[in-house]
N, C-alpha and C. Protein backbone atom coordinates (compact mmCIF):
# COMPACT_ATOMS: atom_id res chain seq x y z
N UNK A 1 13.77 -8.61 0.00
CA UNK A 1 12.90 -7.91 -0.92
C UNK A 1 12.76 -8.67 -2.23
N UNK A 2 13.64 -9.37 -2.70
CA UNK A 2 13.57 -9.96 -4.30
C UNK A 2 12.95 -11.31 -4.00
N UNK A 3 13.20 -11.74 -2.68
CA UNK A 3 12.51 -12.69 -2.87
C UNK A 3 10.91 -12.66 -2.75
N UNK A 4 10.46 -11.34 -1.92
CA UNK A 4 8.80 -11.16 -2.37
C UNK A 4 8.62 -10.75 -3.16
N UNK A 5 9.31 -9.90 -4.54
CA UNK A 5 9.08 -9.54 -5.38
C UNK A 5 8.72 -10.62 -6.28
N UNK A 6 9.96 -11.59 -6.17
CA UNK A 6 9.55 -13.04 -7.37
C UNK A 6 8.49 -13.68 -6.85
N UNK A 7 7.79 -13.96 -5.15
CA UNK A 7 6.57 -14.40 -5.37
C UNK A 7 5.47 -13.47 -5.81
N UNK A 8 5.87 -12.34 -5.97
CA UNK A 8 4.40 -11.65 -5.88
C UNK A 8 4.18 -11.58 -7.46
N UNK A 9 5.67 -12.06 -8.32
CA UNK A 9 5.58 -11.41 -9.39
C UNK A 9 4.98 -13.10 -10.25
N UNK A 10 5.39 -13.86 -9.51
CA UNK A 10 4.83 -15.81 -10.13
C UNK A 10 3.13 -15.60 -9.56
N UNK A 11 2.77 -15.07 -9.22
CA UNK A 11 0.78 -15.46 -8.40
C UNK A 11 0.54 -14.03 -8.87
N UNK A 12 0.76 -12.80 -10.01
CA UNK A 12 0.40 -11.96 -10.16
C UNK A 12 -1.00 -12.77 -11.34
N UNK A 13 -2.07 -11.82 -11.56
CA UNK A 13 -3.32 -12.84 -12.24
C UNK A 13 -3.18 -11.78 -13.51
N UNK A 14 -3.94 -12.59 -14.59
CA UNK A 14 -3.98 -11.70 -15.71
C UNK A 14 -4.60 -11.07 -15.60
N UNK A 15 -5.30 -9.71 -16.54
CA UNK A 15 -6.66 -8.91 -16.14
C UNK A 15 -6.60 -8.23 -17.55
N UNK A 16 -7.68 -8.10 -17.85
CA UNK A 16 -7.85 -7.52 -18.92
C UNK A 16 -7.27 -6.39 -19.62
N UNK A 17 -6.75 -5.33 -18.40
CA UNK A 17 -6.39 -4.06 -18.79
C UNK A 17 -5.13 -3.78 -17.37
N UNK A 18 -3.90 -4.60 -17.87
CA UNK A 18 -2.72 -4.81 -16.91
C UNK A 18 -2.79 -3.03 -16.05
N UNK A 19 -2.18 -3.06 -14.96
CA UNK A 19 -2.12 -1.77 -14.25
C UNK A 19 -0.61 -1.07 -15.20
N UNK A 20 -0.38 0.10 -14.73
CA UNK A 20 1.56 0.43 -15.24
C UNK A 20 2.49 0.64 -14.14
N UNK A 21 3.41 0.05 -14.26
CA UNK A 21 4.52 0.82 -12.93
C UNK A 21 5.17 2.19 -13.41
N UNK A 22 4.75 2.75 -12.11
CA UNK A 22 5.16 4.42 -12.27
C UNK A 22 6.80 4.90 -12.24
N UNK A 23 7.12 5.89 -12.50
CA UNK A 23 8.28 6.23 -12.84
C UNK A 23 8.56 7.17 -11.51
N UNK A 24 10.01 7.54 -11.80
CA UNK A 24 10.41 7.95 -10.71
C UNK A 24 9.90 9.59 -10.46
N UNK A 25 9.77 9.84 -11.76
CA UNK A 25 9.17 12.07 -11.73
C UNK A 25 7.27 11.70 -11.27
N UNK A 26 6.69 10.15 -11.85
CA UNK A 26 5.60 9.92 -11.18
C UNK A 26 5.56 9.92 -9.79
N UNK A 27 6.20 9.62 -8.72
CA UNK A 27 6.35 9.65 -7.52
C UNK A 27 6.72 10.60 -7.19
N UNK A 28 7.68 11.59 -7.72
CA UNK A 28 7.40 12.95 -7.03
C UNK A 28 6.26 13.70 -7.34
N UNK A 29 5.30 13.38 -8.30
CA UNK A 29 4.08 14.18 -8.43
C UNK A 29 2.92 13.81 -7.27
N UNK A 30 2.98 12.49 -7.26
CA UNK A 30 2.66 12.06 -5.80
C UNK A 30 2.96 12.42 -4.20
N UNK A 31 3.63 12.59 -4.10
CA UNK A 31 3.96 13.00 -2.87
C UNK A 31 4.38 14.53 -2.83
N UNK A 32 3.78 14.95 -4.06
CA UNK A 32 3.16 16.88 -4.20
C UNK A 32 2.35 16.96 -3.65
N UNK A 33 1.24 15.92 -4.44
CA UNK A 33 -0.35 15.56 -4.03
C UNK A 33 -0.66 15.63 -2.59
N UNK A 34 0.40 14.25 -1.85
CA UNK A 34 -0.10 13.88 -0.63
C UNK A 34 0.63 15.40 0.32
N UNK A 35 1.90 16.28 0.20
CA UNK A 35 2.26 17.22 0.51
C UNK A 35 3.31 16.33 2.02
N UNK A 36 3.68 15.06 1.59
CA UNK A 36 4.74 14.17 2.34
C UNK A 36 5.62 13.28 1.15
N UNK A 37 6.50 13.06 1.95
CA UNK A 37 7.60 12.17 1.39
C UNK A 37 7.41 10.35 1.65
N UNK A 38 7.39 10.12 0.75
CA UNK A 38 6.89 8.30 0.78
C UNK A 38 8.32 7.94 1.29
N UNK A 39 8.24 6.76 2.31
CA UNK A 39 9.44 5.88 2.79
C UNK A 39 9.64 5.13 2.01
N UNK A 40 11.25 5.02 1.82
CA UNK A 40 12.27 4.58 0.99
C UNK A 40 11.66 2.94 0.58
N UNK A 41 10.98 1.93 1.31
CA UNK A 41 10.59 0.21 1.17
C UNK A 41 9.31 0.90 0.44
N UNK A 42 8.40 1.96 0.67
CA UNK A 42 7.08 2.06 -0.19
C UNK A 42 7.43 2.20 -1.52
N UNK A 43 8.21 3.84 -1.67
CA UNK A 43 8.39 4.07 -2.91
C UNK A 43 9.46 2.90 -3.89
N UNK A 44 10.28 2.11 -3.05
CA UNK A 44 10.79 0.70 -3.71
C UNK A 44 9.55 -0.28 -4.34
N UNK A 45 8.60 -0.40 -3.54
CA UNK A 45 7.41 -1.23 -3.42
C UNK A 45 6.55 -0.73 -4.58
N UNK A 46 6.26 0.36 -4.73
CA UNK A 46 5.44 1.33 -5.88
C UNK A 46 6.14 1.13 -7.31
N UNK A 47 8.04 1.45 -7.24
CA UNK A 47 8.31 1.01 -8.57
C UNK A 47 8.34 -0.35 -8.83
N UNK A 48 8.26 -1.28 -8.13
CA UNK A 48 8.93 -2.49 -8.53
C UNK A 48 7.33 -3.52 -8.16
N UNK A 49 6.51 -3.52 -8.02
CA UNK A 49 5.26 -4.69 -8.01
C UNK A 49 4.07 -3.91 -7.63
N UNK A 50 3.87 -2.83 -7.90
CA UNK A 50 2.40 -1.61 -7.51
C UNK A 50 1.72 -2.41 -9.11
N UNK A 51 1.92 -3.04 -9.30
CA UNK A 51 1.25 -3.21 -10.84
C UNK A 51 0.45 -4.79 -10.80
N UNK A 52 0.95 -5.38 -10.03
CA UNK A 52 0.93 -7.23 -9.39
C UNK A 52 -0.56 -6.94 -8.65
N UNK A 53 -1.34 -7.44 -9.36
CA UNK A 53 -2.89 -7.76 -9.00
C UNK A 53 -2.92 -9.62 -8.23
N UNK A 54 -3.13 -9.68 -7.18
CA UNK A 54 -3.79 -11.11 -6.37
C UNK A 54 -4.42 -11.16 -5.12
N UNK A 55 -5.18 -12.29 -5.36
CA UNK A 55 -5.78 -12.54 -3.82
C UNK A 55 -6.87 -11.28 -3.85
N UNK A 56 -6.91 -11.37 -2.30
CA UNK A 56 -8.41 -10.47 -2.00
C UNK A 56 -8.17 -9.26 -1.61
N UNK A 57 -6.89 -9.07 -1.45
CA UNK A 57 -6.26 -7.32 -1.15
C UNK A 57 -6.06 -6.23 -2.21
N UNK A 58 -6.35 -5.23 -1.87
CA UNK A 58 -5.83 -4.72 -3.47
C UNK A 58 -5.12 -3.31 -2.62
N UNK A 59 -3.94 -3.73 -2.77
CA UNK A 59 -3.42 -2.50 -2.35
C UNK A 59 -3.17 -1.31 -3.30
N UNK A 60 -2.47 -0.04 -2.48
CA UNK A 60 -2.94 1.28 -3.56
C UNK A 60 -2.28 1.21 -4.70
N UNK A 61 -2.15 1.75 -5.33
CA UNK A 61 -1.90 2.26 -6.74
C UNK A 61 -1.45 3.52 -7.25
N UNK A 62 -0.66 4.19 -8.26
CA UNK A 62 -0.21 5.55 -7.72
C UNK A 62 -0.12 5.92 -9.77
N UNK A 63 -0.48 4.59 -10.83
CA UNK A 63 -0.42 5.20 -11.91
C UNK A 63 -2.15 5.72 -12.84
N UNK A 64 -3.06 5.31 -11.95
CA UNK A 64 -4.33 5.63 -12.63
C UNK A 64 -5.20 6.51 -11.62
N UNK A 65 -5.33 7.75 -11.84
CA UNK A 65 -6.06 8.74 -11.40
C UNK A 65 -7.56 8.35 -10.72
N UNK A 66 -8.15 7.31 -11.64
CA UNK A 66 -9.43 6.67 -11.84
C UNK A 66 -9.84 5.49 -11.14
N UNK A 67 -8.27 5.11 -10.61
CA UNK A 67 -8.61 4.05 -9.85
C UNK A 67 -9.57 3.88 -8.50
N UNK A 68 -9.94 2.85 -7.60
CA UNK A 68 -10.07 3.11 -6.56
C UNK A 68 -8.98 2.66 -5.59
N UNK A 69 -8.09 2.34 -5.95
CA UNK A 69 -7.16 1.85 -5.12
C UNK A 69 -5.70 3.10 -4.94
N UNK A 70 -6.15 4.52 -6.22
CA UNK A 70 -5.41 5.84 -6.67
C UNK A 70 -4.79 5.99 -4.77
N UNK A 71 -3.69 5.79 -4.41
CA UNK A 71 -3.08 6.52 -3.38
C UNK A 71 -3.72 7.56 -2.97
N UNK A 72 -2.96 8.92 -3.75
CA UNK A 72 -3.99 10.08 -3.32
C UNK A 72 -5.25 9.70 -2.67
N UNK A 73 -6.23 9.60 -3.59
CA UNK A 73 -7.73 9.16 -2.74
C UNK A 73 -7.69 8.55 -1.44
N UNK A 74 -7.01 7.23 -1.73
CA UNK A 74 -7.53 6.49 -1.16
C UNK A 74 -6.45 7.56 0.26
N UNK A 75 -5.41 8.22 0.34
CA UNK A 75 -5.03 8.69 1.60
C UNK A 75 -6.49 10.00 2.03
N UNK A 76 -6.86 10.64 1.17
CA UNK A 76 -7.68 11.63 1.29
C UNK A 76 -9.24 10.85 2.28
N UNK A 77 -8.94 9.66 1.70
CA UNK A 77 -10.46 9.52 2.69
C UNK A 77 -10.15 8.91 3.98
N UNK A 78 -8.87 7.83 3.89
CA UNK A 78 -8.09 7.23 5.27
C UNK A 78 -8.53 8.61 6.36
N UNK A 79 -7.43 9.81 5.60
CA UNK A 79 -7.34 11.05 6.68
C UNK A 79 -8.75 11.51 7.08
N UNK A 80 -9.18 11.54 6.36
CA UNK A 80 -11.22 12.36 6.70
C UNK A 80 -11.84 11.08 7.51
N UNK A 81 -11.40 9.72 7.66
CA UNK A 81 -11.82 8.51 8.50
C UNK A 81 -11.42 8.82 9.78
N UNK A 82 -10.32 9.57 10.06
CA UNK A 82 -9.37 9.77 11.13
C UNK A 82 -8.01 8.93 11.27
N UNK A 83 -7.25 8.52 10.60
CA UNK A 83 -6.37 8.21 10.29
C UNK A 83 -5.08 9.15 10.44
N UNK A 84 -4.04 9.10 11.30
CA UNK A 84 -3.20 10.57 11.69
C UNK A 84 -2.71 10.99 10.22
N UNK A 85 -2.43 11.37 9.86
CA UNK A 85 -2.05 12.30 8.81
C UNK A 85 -0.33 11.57 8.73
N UNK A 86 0.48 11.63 9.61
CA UNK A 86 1.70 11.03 9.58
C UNK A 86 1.77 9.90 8.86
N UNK A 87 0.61 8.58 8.99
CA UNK A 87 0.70 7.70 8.30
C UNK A 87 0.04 7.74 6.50
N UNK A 88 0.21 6.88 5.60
CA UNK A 88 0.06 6.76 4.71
C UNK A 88 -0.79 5.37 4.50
N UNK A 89 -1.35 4.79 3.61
CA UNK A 89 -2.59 3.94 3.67
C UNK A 89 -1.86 2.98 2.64
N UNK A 90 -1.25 1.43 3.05
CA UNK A 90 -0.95 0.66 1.58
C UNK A 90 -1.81 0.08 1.33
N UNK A 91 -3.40 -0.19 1.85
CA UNK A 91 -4.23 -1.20 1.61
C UNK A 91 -5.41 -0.77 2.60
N UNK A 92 -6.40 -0.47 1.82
CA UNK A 92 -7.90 -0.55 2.37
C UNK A 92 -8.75 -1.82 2.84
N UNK A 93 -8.74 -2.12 4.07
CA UNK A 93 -9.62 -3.13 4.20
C UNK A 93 -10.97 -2.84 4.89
N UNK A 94 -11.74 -3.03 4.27
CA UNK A 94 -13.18 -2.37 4.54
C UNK A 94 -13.06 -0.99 5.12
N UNK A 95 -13.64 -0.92 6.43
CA UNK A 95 -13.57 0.28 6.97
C UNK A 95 -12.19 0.63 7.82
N UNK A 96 -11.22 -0.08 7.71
CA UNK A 96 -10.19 0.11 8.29
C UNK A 96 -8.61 0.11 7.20
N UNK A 97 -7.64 0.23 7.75
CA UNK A 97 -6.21 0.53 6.83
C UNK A 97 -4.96 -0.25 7.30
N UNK A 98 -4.45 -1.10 6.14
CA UNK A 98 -3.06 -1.33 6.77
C UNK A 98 -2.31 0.49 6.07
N UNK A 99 -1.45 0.29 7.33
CA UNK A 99 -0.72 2.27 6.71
C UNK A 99 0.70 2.11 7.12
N UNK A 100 1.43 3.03 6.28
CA UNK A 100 3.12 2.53 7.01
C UNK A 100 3.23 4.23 7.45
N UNK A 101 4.35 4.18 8.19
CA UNK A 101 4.64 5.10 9.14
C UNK A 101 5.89 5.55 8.21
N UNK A 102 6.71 7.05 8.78
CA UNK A 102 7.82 7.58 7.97
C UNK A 102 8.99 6.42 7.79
N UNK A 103 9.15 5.69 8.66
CA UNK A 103 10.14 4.58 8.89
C UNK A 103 9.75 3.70 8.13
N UNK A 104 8.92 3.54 7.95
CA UNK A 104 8.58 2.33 6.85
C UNK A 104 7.88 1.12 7.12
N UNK A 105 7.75 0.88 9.05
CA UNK A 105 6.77 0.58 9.67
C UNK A 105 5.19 0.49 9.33
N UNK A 106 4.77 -0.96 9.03
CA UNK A 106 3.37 -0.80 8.55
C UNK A 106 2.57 -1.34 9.72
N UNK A 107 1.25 -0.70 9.88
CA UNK A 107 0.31 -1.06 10.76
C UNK A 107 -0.80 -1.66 10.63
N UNK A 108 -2.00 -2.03 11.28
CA UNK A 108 -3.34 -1.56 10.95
C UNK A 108 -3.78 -0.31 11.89
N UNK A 109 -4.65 -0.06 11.11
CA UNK A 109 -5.58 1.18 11.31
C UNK A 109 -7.21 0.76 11.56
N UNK A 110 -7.59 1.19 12.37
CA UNK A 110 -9.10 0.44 12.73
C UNK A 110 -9.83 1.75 13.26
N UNK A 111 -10.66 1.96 13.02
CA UNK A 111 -11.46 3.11 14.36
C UNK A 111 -10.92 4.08 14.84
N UNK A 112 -9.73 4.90 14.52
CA UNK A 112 -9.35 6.11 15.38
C UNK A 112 -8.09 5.17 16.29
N UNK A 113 -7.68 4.09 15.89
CA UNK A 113 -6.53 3.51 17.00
C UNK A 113 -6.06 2.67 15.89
N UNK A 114 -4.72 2.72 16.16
CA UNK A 114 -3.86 1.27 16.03
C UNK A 114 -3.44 -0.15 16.12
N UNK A 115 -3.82 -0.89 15.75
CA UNK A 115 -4.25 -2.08 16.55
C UNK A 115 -3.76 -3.19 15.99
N UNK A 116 -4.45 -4.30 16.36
CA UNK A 116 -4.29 -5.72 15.39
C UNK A 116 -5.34 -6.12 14.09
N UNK A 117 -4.51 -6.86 12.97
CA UNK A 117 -5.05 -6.87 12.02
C UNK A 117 -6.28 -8.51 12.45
N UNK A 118 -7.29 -8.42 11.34
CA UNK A 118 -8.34 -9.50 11.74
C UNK A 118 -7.00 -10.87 11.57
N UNK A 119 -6.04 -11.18 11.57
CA UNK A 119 -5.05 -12.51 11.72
C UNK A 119 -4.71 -11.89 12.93
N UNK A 120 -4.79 -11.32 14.00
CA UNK A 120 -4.14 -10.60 14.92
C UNK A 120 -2.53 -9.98 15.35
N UNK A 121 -2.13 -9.71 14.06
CA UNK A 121 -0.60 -9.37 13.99
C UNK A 121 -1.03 -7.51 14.24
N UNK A 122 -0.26 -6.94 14.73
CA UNK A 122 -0.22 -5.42 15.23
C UNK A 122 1.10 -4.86 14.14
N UNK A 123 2.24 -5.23 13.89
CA UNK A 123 2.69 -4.64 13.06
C UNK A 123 4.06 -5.08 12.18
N UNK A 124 4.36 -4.72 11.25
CA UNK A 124 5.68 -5.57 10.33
C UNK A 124 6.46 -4.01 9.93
N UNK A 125 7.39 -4.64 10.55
CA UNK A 125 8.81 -3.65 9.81
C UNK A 125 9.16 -3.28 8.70
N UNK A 126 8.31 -3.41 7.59
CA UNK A 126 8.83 -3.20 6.36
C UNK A 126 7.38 -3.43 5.40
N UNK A 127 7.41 -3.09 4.21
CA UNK A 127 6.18 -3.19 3.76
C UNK A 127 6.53 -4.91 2.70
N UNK A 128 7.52 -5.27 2.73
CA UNK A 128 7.70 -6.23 2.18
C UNK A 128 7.64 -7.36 3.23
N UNK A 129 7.76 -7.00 4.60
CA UNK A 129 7.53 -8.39 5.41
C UNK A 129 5.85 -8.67 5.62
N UNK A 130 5.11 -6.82 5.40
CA UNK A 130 3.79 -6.82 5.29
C UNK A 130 3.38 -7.48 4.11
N UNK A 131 3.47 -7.28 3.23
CA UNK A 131 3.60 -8.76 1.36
C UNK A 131 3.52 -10.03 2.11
N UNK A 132 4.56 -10.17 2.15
CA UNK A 132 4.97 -11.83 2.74
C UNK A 132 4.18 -12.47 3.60
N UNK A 133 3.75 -12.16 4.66
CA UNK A 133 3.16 -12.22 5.93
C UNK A 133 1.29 -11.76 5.83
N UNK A 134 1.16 -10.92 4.88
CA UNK A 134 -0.46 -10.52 4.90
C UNK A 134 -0.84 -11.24 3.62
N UNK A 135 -0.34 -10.00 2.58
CA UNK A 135 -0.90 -10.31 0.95
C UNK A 135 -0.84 -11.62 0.20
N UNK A 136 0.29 -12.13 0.66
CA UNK A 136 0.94 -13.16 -0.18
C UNK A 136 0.06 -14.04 0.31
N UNK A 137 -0.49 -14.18 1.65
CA UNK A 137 -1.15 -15.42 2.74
C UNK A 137 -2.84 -15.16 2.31
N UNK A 138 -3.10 -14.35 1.45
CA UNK A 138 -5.10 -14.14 1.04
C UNK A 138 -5.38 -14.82 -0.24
């Protein structure tokens, strides 16, 4: 984990109006919202680099209401896409979702099925081997 944290945290880009990392009573207001409990590698992932902007992915976000990348939302429309409800959404890619499972298991999400991502990988054990292996590589 620290070691994707220090790359993600050396290739993070400047931006005009930095994101914030959320606090820990922020994440339980979140997962009021979503009416589930975030897995232990997400909510690690949310305090510690949810703020690290790069590359062409923009995964969710859980401190700006306004965002488009806002968790909430972005799970509210995953689920109305057809997306099972069990999973959770770390990254919108077009019309489809990488999503991690209660275990912490991340997928893609495509069409009503589970599948392989456009690099053709089907799934990573952790949302930090998903970093390493997806985000870090765009």
């Amino acid at each position: 984990m620290e070691d994707v944290v220090d790359m993600l945290r050396e290739r993070n880009e400047t931006i005009p109006v930095p994101l914030d990392l959320p606090d820990e009573d922020l994440l339980v207001e979140i997962e009021e919202q979503l009416l589930m409990s975030l897995p232990d590698d997400f909510r690690d992932y949310l305090l510690e680099v949810s703020d690290v902007v790069f590359g062409s992915l923009e995964p969710v976000t859980v401190t700006d209401p306004r965002s488009h990348t806002f968790l909430p939302d972005v799970a509210a429309q995953a689920w109305n896409d057809g997306m099972p409800r069990y999973l959770l959404p770390v990254c919108q890619l077009g019309d489809a979702y990488y999503c991690i499972n209660n275990e912490g298991e991340v997928r893609f999400w495509n069409g009503n099925k589970l599948g392989k991502d456009p690099q053709g990988s089907k799934s990573w054990p952790s949302i930090w081997h998903w970093a390493r292996e997806v985000w870090l590589q765009c």
